[in-house]
C-alpha atoms as a PDB file:
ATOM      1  CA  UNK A   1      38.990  94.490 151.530  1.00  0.00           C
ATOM      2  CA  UNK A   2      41.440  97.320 150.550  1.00  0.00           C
ATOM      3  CA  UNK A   3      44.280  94.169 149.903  1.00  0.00           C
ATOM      4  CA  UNK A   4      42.308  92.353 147.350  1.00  0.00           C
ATOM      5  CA  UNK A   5      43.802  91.483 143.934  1.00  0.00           C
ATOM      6  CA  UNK A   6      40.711  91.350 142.407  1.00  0.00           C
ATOM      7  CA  UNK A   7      37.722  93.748 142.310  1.00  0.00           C
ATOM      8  CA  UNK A   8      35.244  91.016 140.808  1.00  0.00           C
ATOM      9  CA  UNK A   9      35.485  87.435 140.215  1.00  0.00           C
ATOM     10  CA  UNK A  10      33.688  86.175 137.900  1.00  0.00           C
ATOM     11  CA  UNK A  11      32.187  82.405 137.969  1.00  0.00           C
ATOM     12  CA  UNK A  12      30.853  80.318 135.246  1.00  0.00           C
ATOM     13  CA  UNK A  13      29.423  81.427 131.996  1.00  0.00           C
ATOM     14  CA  UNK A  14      32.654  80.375 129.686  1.00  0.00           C
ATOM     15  CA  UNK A  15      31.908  79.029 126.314  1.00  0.00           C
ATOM     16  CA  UNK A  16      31.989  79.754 122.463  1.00  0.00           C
ATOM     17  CA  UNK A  17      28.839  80.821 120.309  1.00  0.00           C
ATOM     18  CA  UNK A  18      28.488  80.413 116.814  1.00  0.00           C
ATOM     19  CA  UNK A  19      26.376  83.206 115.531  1.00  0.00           C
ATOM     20  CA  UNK A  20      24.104  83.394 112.226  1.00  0.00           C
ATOM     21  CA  UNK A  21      23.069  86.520 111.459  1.00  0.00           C
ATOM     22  CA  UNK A  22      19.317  85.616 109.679  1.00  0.00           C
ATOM     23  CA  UNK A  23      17.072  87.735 107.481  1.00  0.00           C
ATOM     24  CA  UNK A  24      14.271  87.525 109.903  1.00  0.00           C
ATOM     25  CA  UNK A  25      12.683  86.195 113.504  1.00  0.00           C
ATOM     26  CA  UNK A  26      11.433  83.744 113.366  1.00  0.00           C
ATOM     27  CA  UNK A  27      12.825  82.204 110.553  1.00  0.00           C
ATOM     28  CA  UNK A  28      10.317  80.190 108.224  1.00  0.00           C
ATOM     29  CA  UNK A  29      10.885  77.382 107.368  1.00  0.00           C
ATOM     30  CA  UNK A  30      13.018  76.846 104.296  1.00  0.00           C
ATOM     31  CA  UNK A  31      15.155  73.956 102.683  1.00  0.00           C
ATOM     32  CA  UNK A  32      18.455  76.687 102.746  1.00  0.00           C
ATOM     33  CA  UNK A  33      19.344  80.640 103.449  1.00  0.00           C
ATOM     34  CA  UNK A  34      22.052  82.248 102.298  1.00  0.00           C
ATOM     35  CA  UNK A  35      23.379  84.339 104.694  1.00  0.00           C
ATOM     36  CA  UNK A  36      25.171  87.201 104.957  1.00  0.00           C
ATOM     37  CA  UNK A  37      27.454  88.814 106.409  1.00  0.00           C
ATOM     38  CA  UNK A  38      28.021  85.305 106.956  1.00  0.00           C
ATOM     39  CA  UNK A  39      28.399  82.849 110.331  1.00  0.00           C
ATOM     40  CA  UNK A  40      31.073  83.309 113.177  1.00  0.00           C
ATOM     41  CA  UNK A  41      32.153  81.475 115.641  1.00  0.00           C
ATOM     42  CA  UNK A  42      33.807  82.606 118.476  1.00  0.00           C
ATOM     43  CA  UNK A  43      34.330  83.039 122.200  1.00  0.00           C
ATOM     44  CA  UNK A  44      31.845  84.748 124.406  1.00  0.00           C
ATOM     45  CA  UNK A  45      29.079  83.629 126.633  1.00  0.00           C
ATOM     46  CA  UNK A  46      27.912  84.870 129.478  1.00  0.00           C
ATOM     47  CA  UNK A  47      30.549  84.892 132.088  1.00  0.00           C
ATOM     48  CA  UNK A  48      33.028  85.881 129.131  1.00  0.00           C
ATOM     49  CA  UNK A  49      31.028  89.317 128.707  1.00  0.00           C
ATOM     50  CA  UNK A  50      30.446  89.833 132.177  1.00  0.00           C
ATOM     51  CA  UNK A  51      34.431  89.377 132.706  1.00  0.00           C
ATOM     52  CA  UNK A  52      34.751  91.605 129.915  1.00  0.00           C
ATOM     53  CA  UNK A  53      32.704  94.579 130.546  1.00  0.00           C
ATOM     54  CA  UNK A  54      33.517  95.285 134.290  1.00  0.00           C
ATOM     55  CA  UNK A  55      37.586  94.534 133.091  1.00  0.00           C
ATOM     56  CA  UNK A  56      37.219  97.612 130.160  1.00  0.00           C
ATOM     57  CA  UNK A  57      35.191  99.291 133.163  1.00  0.00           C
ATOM     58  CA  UNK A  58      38.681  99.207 135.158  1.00  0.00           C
ATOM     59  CA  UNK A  59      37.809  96.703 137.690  1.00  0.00           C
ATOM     60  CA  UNK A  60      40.188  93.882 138.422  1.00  0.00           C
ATOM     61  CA  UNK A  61      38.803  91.317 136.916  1.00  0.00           C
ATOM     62  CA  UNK A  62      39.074  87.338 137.305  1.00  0.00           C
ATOM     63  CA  UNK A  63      37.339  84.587 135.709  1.00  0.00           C
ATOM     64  CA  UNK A  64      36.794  81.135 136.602  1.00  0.00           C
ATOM     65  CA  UNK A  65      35.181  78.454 134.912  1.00  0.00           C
ATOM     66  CA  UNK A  66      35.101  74.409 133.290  1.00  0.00           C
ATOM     67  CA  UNK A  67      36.333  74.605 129.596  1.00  0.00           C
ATOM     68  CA  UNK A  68      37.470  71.367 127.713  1.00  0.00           C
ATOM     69  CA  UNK A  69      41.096  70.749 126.029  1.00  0.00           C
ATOM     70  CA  UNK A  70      39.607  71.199 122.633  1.00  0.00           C
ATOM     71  CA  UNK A  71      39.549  74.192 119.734  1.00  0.00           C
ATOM     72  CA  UNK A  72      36.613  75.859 121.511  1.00  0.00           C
ATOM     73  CA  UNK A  73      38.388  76.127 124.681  1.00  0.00           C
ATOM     74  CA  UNK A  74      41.338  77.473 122.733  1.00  0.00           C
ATOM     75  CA  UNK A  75      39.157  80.219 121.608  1.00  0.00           C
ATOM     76  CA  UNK A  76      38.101  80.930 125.139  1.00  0.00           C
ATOM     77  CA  UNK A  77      41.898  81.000 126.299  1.00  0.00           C
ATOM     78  CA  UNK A  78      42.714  83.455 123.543  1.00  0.00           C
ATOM     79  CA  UNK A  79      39.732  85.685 124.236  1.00  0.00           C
ATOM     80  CA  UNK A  80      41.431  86.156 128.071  1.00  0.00           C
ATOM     81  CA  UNK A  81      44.653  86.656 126.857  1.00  0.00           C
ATOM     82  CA  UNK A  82      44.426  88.504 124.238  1.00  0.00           C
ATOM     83  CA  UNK A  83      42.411  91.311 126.759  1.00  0.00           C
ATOM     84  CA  UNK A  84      44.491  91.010 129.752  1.00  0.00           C
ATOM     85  CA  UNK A  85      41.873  88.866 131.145  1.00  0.00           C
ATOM     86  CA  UNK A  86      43.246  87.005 134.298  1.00  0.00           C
ATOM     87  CA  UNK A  87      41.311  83.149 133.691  1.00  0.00           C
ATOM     88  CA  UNK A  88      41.662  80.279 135.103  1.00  0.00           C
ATOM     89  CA  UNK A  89      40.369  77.307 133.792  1.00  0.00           C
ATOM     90  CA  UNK A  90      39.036  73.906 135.451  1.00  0.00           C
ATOM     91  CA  UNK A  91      38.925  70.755 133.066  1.00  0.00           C
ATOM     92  CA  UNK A  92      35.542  69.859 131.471  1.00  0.00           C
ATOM     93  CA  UNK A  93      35.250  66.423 130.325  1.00  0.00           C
ATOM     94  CA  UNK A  94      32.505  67.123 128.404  1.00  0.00           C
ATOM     95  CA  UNK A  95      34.268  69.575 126.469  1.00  0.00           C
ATOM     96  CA  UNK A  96      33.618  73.384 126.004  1.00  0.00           C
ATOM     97  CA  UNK A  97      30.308  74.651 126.412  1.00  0.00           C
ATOM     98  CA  UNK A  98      28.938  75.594 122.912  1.00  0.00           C
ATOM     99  CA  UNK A  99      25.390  77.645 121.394  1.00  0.00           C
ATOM    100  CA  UNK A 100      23.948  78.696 118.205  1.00  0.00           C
ATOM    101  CA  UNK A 101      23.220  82.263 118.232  1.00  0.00           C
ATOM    102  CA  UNK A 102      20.675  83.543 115.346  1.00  0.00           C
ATOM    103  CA  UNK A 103      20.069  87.404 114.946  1.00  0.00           C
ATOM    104  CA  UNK A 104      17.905  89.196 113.420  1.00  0.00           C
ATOM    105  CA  UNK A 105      18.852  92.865 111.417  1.00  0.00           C
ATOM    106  CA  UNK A 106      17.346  94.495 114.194  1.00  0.00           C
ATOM    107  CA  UNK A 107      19.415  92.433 116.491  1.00  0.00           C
ATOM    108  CA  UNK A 108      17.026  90.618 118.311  1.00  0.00           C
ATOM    109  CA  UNK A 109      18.358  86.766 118.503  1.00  0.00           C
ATOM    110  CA  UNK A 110      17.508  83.608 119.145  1.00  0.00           C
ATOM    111  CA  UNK A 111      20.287  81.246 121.371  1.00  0.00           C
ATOM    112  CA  UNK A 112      20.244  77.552 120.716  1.00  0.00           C
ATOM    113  CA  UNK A 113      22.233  76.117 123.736  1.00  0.00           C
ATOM    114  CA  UNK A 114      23.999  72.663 123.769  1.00  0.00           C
ATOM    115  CA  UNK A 115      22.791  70.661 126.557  1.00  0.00           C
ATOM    116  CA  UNK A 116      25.101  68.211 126.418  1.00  0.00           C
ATOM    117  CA  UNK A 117      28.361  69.166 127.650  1.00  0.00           C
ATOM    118  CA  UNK A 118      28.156  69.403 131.414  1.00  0.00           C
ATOM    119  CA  UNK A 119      28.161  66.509 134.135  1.00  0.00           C
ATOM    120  CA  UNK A 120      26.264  66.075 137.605  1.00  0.00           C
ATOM    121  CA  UNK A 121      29.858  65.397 138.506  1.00  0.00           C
ATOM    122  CA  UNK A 122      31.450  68.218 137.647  1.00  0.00           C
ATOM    123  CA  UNK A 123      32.657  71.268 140.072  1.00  0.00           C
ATOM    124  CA  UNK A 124      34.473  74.181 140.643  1.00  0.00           C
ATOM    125  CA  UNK A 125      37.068  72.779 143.161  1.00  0.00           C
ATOM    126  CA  UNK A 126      36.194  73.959 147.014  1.00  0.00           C
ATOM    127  CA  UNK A 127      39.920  74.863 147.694  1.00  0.00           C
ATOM    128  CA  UNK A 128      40.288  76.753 144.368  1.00  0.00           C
ATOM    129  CA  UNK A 129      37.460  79.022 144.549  1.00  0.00           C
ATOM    130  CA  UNK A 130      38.201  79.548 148.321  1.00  0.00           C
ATOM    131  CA  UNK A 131      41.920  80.839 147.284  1.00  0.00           C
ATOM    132  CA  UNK A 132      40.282  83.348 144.908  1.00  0.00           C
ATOM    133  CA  UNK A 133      37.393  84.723 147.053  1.00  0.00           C
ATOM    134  CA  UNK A 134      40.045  85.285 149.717  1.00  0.00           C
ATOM    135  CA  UNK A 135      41.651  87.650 147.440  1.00  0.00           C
ATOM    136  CA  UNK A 136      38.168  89.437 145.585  1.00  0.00           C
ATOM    137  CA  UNK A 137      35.827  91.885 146.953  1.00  0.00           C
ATOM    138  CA  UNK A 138      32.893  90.782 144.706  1.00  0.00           C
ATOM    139  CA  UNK A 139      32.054  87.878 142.848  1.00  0.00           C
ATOM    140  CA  UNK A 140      29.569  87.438 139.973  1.00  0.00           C
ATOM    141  CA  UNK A 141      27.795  83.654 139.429  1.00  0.00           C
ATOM    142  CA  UNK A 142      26.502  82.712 136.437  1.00  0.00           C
ATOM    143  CA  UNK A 143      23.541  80.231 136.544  1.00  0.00           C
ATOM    144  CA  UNK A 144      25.870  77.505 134.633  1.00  0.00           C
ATOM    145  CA  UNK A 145      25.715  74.071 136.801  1.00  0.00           C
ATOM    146  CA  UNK A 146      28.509  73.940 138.991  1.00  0.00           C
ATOM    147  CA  UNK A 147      28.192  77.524 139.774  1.00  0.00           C
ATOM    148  CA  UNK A 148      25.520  76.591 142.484  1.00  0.00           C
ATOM    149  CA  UNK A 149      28.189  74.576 144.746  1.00  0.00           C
ATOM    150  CA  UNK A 150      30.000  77.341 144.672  1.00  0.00           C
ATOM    151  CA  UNK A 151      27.750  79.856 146.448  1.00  0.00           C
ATOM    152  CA  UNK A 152      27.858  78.483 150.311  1.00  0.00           C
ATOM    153  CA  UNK A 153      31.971  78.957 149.660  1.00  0.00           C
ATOM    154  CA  UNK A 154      31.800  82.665 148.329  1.00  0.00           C
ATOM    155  CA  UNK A 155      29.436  83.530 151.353  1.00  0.00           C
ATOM    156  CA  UNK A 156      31.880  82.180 153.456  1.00  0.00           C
ATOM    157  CA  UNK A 157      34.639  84.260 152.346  1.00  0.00           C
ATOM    158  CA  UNK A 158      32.312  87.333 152.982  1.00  0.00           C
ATOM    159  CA  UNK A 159      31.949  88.273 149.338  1.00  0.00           C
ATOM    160  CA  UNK A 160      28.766  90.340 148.252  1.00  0.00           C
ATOM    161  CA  UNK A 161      27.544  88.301 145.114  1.00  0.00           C
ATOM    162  CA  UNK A 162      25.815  89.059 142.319  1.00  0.00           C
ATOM    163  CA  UNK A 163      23.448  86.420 139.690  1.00  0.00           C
ATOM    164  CA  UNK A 164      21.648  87.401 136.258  1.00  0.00           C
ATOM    165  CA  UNK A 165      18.781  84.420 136.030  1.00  0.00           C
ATOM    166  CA  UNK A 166      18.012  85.252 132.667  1.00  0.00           C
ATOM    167  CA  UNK A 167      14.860  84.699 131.060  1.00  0.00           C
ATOM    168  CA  UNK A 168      13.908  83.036 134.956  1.00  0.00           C
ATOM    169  CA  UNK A 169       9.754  82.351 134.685  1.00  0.00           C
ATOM    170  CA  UNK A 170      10.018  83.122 138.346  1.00  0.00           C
ATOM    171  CA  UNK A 171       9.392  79.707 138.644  1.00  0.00           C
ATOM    172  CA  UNK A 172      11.955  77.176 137.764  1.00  0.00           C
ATOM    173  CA  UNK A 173      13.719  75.404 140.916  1.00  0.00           C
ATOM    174  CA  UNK A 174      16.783  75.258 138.965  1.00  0.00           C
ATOM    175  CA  UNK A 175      17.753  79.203 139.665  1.00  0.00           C
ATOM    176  CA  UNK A 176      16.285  79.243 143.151  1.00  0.00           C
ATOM    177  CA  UNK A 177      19.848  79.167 144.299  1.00  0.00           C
ATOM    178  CA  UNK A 178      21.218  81.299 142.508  1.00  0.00           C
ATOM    179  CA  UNK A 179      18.471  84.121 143.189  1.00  0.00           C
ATOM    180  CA  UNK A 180      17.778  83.382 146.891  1.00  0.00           C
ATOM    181  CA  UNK A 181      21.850  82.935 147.700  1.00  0.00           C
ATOM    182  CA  UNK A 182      22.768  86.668 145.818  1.00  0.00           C
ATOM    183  CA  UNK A 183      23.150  89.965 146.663  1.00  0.00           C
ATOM    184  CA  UNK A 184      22.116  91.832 144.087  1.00  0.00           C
ATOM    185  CA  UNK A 185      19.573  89.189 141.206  1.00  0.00           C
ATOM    186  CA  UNK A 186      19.233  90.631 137.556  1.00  0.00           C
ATOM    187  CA  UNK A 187      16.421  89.014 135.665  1.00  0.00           C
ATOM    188  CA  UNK A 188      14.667  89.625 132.370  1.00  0.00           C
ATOM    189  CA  UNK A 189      11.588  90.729 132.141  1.00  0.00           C
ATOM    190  CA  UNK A 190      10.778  88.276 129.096  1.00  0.00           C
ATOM    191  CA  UNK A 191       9.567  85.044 130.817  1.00  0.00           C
ATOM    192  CA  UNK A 192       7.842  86.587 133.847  1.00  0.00           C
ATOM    193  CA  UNK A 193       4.201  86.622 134.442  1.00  0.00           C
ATOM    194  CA  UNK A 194       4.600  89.057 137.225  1.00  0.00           C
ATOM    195  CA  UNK A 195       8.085  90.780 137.474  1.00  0.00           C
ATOM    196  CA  UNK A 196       7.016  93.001 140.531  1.00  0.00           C
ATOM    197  CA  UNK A 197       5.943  89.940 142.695  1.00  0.00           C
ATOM    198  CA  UNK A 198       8.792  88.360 141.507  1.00  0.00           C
ATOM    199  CA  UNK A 199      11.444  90.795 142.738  1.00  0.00           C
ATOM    200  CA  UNK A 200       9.457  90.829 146.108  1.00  0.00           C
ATOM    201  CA  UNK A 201       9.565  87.106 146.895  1.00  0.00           C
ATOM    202  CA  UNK A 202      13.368  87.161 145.584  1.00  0.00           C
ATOM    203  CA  UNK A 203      13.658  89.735 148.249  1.00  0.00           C
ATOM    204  CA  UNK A 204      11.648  88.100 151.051  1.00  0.00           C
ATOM    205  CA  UNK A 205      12.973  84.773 150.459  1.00  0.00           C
ATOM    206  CA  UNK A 206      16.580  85.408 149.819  1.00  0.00           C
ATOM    207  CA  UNK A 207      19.664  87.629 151.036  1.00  0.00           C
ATOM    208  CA  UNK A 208      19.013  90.430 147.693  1.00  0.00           C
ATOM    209  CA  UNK A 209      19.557  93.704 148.337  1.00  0.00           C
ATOM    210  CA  UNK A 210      18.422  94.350 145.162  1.00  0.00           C
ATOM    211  CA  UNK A 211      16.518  93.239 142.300  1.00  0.00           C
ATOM    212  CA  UNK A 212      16.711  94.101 138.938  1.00  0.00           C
ATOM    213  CA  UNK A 213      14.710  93.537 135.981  1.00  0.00           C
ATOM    214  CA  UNK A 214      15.827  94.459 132.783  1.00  0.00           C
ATOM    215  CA  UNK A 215      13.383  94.966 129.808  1.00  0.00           C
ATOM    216  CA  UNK A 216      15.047  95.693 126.719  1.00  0.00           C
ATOM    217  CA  UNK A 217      13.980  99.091 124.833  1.00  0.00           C
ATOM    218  CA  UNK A 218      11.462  99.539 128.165  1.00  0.00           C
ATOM    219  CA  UNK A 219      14.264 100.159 130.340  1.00  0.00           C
ATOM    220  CA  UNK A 220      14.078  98.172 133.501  1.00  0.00           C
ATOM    221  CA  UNK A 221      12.975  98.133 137.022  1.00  0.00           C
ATOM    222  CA  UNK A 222      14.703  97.926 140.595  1.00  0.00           C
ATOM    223  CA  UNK A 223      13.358  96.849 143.670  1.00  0.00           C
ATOM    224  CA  UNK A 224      15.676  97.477 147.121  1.00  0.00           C
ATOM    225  CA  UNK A 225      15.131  95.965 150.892  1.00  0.00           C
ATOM    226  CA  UNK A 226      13.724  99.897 151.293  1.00  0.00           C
ATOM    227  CA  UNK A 227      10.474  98.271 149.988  1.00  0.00           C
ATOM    228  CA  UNK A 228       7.778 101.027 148.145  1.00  0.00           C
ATOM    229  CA  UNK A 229       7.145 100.616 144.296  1.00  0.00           C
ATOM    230  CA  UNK A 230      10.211  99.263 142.258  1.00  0.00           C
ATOM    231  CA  UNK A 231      12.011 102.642 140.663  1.00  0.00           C
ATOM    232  CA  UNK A 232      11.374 102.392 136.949  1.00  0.00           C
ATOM    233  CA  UNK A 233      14.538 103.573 134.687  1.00  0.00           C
ATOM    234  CA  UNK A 234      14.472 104.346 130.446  1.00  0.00           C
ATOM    235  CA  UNK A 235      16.606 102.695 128.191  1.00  0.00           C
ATOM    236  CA  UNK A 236      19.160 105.220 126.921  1.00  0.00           C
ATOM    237  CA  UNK A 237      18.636 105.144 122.959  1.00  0.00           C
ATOM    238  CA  UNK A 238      22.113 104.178 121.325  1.00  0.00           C
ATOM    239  CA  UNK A 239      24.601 106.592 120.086  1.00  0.00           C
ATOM    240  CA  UNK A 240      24.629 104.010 117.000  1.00  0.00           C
ATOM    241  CA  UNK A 241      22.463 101.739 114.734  1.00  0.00           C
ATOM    242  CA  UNK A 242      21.120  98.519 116.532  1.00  0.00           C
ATOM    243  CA  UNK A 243      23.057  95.682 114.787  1.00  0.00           C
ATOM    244  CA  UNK A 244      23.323  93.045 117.717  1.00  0.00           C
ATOM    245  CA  UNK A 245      21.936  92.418 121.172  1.00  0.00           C
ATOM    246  CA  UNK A 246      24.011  89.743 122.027  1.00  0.00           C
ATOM    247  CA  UNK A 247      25.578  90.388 125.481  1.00  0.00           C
ATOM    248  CA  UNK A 248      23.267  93.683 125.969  1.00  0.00           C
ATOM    249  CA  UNK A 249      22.280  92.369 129.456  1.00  0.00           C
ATOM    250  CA  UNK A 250      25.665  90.728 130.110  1.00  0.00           C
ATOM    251  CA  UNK A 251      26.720  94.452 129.723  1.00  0.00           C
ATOM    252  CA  UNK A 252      23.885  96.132 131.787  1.00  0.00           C
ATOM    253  CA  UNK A 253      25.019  93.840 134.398  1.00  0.00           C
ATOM    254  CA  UNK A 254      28.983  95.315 134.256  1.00  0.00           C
ATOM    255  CA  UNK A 255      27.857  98.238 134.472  1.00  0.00           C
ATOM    256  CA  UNK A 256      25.611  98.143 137.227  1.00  0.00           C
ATOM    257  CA  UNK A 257      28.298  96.149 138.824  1.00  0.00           C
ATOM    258  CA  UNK A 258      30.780  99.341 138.476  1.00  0.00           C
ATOM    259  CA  UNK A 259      28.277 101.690 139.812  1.00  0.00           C
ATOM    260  CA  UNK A 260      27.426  99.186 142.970  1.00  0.00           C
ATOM    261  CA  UNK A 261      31.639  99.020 143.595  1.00  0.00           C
ATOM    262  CA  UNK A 262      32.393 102.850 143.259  1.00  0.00           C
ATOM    263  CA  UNK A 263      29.712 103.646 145.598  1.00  0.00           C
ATOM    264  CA  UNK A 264      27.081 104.645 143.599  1.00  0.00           C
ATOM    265  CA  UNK A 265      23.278 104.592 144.799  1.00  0.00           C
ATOM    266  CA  UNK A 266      21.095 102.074 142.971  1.00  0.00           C
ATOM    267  CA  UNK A 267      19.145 104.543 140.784  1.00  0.00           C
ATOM    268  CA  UNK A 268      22.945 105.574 139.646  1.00  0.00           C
ATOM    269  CA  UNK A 269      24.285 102.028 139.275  1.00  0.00           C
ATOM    270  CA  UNK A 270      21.447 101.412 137.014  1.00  0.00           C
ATOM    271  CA  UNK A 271      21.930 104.266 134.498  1.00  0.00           C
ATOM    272  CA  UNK A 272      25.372 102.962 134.423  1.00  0.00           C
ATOM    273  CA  UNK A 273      23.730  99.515 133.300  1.00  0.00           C
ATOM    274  CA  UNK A 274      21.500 101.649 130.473  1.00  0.00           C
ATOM    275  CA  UNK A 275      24.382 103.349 129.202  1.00  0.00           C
ATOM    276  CA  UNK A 276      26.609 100.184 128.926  1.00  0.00           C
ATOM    277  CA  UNK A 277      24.153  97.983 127.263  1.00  0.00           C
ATOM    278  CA  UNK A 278      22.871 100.456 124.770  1.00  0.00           C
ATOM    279  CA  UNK A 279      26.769 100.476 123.515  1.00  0.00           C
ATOM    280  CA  UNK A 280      27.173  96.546 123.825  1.00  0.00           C
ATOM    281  CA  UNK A 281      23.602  96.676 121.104  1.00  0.00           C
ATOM    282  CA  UNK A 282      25.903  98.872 118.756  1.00  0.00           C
ATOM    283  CA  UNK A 283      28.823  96.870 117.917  1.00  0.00           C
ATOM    284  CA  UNK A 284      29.135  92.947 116.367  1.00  0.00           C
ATOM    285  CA  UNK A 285      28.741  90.169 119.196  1.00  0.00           C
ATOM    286  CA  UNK A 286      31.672  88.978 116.468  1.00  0.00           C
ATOM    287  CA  UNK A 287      33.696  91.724 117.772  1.00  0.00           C
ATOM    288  CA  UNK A 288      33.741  91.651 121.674  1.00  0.00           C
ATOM    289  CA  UNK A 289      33.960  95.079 122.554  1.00  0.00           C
ATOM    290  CA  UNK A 290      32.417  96.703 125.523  1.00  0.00           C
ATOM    291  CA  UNK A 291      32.125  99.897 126.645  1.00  0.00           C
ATOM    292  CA  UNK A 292      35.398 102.106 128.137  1.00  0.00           C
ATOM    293  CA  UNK A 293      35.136 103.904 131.616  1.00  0.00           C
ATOM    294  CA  UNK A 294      35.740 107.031 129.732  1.00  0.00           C
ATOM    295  CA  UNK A 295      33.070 106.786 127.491  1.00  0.00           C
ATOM    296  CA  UNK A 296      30.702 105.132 129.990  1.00  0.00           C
ATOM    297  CA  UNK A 297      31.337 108.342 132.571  1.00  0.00           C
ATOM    298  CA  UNK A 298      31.012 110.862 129.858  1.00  0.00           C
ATOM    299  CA  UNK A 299      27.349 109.704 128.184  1.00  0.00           C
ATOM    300  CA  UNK A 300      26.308 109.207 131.638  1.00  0.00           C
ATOM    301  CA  UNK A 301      27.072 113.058 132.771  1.00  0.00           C
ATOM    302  CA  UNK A 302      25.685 113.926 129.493  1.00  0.00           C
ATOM    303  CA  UNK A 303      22.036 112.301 130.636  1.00  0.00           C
ATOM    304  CA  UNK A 304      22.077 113.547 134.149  1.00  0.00           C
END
């Protein structure tokens, strides 16, 4: 697709956390904390940070997801614009999906989602997400409702896709689509009894050509449709103190992502993934930075 506008679109995963940076985790219970350096809200889930970290990768980058007419999904506009984001937004009537982040000082955190916002009703329109894959080479899904109707479109278009399930148990029907319908799965390694089995039912089941499980500080694992044992990579240590791990796998993920679409091998496109999320651990959720290509290329020579 050598004419396409966009390198990745992005799906889903819009939405505005407010974060509370705690003295511990868990926190005990307590009648009040005070808390410092204080509470922020602001714009970022997972589809933001996605969008984010393949865009400061260079990839042309699109977003598309439900926000509401309200001062959340103002925030969410001005995160796009003010990084030369292209977004376009769909109507939520539920209004702006919201969370409570809470992170520890050794920024581990705890995400308090709001259940309440989204509709059985509501959908990415057909026609719109049609236009757009027509004009992307990849597209990324987050696991946010509507996302789902949206797969059997994107396949149609002949876009490779790509899903992060999260903390999946391996279990849940709920992401079945989303990790039988993708073409490259991330998961965490922190709900699942048996990540190996796991990745090889996602495999056998679904279209995957690979599957990735991500483990924090114990690196993570990759399984490909070349079957054997799944390659095991280390977590690259931070050039920085750990202050925040908010959006650490949303930023594994980007990179990956920018290994996969410059033509680098699996083992390669997850070192990219290391290198990206180690930064993303290093710098304020508050702030929404990501890693540069520059910066990403250079550590990543440095390692090999």
């Amino acid at each position: 697709m050598s004419g396409s506008a966009y390198d990745v679109l992005v799906l889903g995963g819009a939405g505005v956390d407010t974060i509370v940076y705690v003295p511990e985790l868990p926190l005990p219970y307590a009648d009040s904390y005070m808390i410092r350096p204080g509470i922020e809200t602001r714009a970022g889930q997972t589809g933001d940070f996605v969008a984010l970290g393949v865009s400061a990768l260079g990839l042309r980058t699109h977003h598309v997801d439900m926000i509401g007419d309200d001062p959340s999904g103002d925030l969410v506009r001005a995160f796009h614009r003010d990084r030369g984001i292209a977004f376009t937004e769909v109507p939520l009537p539920g209004g702006t999906k919201r969370a409570v982040n809470l992170v520890a000082p050794d920024g581990r955190r705890l995400s308090l989602y709001d259940d309440g916002r989204s509709r059985e009703s509501d959908r990415l329109p057909e026609g719109l997400v049609r236009e757009l894959a027509a004009v992307a080479r990849h597209a990324h899904v987050s696991i946010t409702y509507p996302c789902a109707f949206a797969l059997p479109t994107l396949h149609e278009a002949g876009l490779t896709v790509s899903t992060d399930l999260h903390d999946w148990d391996g279990e849940n029907p709920y992401h079945e689509p989303f990790a039988y319908g993708s073409d490259v799965v991330f998961v965490s390694a922190a709900a699942l009894p048996d990540p190996v089995a796991t990745m090889r039912r996602v495999l056998e089941r679904g279209r995957a050509e690979v599957v990735v499980v991500t483990a924090g500080a114990a690196g993570s694992s990759l399984l490909t449709r070349a079957g054997g044992e799944p390659l095991r990579v280390p977590a690259v240590a931070p050039r920085g103190p750990v202050v925040d791990s908010n959006g650490a796998g949303d930023a594994y993920a980007a990179g990956f992502l920018y290994g996969r679409l410059t033509g680098e091998p699996p083992e390669r496109c997850a070192l990219y993934g290391a290198v990206a999320g180690a930064f993303a651990c290093t710098v304020p959720a508050t702030g929404g930075a990501a890693v540069d290509r520059e910066t990403l290329l250079a550590e990543v020579a440095a390692l090999s």
